[in-house]
N, C-alpha and C. Protein backbone atom coordinates (compact mmCIF):
# COMPACT_ATOMS: atom_id res chain seq x y z
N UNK A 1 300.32 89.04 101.33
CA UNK A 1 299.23 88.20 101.77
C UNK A 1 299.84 86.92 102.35
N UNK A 2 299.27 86.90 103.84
CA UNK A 2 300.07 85.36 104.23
C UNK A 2 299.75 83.81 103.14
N UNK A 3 299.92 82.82 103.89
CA UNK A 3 299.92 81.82 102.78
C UNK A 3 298.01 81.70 103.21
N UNK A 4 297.58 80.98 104.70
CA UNK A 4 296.14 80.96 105.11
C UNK A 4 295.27 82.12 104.59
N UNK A 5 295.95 83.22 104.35
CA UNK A 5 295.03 84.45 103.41
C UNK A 5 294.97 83.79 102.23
N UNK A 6 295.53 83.43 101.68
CA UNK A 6 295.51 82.93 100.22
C UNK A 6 294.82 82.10 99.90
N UNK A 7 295.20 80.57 101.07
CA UNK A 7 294.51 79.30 100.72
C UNK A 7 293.21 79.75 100.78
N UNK A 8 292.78 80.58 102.26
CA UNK A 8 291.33 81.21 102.39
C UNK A 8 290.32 82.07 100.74
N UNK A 9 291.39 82.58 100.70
CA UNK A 9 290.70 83.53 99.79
C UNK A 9 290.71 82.37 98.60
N UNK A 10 291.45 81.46 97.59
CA UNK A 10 291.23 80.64 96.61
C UNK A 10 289.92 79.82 97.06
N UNK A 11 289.84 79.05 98.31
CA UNK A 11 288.79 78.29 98.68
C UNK A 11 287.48 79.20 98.68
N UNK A 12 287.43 80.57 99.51
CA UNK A 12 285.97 81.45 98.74
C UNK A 12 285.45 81.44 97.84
N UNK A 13 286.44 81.62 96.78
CA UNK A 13 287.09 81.74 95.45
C UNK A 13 286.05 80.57 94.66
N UNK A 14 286.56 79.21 95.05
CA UNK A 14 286.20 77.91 93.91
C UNK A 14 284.17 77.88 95.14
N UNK A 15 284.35 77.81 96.34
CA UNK A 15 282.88 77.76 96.86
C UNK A 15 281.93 78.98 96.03
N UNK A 16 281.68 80.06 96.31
CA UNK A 16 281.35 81.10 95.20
C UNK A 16 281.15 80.39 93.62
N UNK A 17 281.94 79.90 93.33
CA UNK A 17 281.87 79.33 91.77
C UNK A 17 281.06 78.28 91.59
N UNK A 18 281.61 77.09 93.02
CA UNK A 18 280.26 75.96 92.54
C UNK A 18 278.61 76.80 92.99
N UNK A 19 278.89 77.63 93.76
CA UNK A 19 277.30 77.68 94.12
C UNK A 19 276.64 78.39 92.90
N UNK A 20 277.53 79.23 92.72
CA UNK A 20 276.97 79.73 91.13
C UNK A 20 276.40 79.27 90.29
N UNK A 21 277.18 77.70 90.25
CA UNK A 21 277.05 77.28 89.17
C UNK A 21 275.97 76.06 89.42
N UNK A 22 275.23 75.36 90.68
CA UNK A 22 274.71 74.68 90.71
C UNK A 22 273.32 75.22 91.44
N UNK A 23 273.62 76.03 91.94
CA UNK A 23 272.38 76.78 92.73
C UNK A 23 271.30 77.25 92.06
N UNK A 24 270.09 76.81 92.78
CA UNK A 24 269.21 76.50 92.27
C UNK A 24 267.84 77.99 92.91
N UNK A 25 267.08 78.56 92.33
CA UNK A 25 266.00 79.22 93.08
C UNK A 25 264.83 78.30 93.47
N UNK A 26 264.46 78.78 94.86
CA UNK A 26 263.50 77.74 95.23
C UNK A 26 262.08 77.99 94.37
N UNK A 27 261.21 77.07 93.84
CA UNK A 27 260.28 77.46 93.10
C UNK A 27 259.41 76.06 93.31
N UNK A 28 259.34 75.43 94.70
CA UNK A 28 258.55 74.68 94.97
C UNK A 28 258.82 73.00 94.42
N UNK A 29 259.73 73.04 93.46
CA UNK A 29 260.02 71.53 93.50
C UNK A 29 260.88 70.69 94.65
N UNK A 30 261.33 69.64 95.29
CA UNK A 30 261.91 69.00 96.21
C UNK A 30 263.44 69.39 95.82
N UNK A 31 264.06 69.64 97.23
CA UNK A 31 265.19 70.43 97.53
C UNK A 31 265.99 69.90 98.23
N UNK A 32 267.41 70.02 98.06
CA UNK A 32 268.97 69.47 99.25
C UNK A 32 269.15 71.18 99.34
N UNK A 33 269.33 71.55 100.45
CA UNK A 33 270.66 72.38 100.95
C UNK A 33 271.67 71.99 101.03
N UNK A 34 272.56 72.71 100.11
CA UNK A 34 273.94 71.88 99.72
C UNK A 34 275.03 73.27 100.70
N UNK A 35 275.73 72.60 101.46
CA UNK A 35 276.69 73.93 102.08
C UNK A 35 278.39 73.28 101.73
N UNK A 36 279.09 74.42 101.69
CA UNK A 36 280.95 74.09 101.12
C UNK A 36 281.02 74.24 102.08
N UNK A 37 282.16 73.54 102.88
CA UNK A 37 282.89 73.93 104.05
C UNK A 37 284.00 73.28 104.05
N UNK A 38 284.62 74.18 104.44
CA UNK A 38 286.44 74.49 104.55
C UNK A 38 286.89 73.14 105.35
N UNK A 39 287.17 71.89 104.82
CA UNK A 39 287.77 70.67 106.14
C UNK A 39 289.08 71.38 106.98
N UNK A 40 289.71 71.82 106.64
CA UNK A 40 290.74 72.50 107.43
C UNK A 40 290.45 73.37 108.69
N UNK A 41 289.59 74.30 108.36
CA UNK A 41 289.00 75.36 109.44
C UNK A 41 287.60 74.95 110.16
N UNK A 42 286.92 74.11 108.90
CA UNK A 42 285.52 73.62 109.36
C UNK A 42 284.73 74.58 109.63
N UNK A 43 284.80 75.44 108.80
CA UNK A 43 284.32 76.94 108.32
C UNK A 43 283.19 76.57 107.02
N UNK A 44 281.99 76.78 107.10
CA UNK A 44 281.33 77.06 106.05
C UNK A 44 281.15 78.49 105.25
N UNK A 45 281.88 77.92 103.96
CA UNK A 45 281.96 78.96 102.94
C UNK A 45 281.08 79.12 102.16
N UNK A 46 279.77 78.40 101.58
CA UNK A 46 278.75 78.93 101.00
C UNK A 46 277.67 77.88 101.03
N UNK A 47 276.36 78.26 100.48
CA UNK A 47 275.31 77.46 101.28
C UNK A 47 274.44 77.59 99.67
N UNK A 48 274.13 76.33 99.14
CA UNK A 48 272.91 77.12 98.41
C UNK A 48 271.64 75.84 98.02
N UNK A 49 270.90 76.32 97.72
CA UNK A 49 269.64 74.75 97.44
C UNK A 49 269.73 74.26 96.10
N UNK A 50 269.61 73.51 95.85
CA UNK A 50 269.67 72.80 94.25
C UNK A 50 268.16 71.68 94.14
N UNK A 51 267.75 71.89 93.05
CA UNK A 51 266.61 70.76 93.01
C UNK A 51 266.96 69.57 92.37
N UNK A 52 266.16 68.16 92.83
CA UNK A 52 265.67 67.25 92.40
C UNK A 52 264.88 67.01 92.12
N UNK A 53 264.80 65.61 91.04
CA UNK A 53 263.97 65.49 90.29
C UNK A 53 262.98 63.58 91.27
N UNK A 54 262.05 63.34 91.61
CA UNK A 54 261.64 62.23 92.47
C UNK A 54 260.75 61.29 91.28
N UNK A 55 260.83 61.67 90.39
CA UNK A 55 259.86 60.78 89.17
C UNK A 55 258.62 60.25 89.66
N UNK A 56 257.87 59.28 89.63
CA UNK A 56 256.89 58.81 90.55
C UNK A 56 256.81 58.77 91.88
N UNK A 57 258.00 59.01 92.39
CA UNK A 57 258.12 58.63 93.91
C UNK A 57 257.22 59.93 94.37
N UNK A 58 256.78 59.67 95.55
CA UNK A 58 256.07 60.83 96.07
C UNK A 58 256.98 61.58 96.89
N UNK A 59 257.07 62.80 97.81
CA UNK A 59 258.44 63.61 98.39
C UNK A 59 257.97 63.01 99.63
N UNK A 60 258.84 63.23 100.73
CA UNK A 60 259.29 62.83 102.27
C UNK A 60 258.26 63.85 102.86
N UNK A 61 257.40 62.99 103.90
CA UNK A 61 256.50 64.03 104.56
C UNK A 61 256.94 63.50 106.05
N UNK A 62 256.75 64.31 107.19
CA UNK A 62 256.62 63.89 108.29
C UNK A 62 256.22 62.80 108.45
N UNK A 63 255.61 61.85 109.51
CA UNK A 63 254.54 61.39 109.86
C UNK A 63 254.23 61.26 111.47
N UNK A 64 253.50 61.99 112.01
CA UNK A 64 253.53 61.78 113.65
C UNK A 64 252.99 60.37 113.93
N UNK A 65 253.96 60.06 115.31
CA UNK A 65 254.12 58.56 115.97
C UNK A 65 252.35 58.34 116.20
């Protein structure tokens, strides 16, 4: 395996793990799309939504001009 196979495949590797581990199912509360991407290649390696919590605040709506 070259060395860029490697670094590639460890960086899949740890992206896969955080999304695992922070990813969230959408179920209607206020949301970030959180995406990993590779600074070297500038390759996005995984994508996932996570919720927040807005306490009283009300969520971000449009508003037309």
């Amino acid at each position: 395996m070259s060395a860029d196979l490697a670094r590639l495949t460890a960086a899949q590797d740890a992206a896969d793990a955080v999304v695992r581990t922070v990813g969230d199912t959408p179920d209607g509360s206020p949301m970030l799309l959180v995406a990993v991407i590779d600074p070297e290649t500038n390759t996005r390696l995984a994508t996932c939504f996570v919720t927040y919590q807005t306490g009283d605040i009300p969520p971000l709506r449009l508003v037309a001009s």
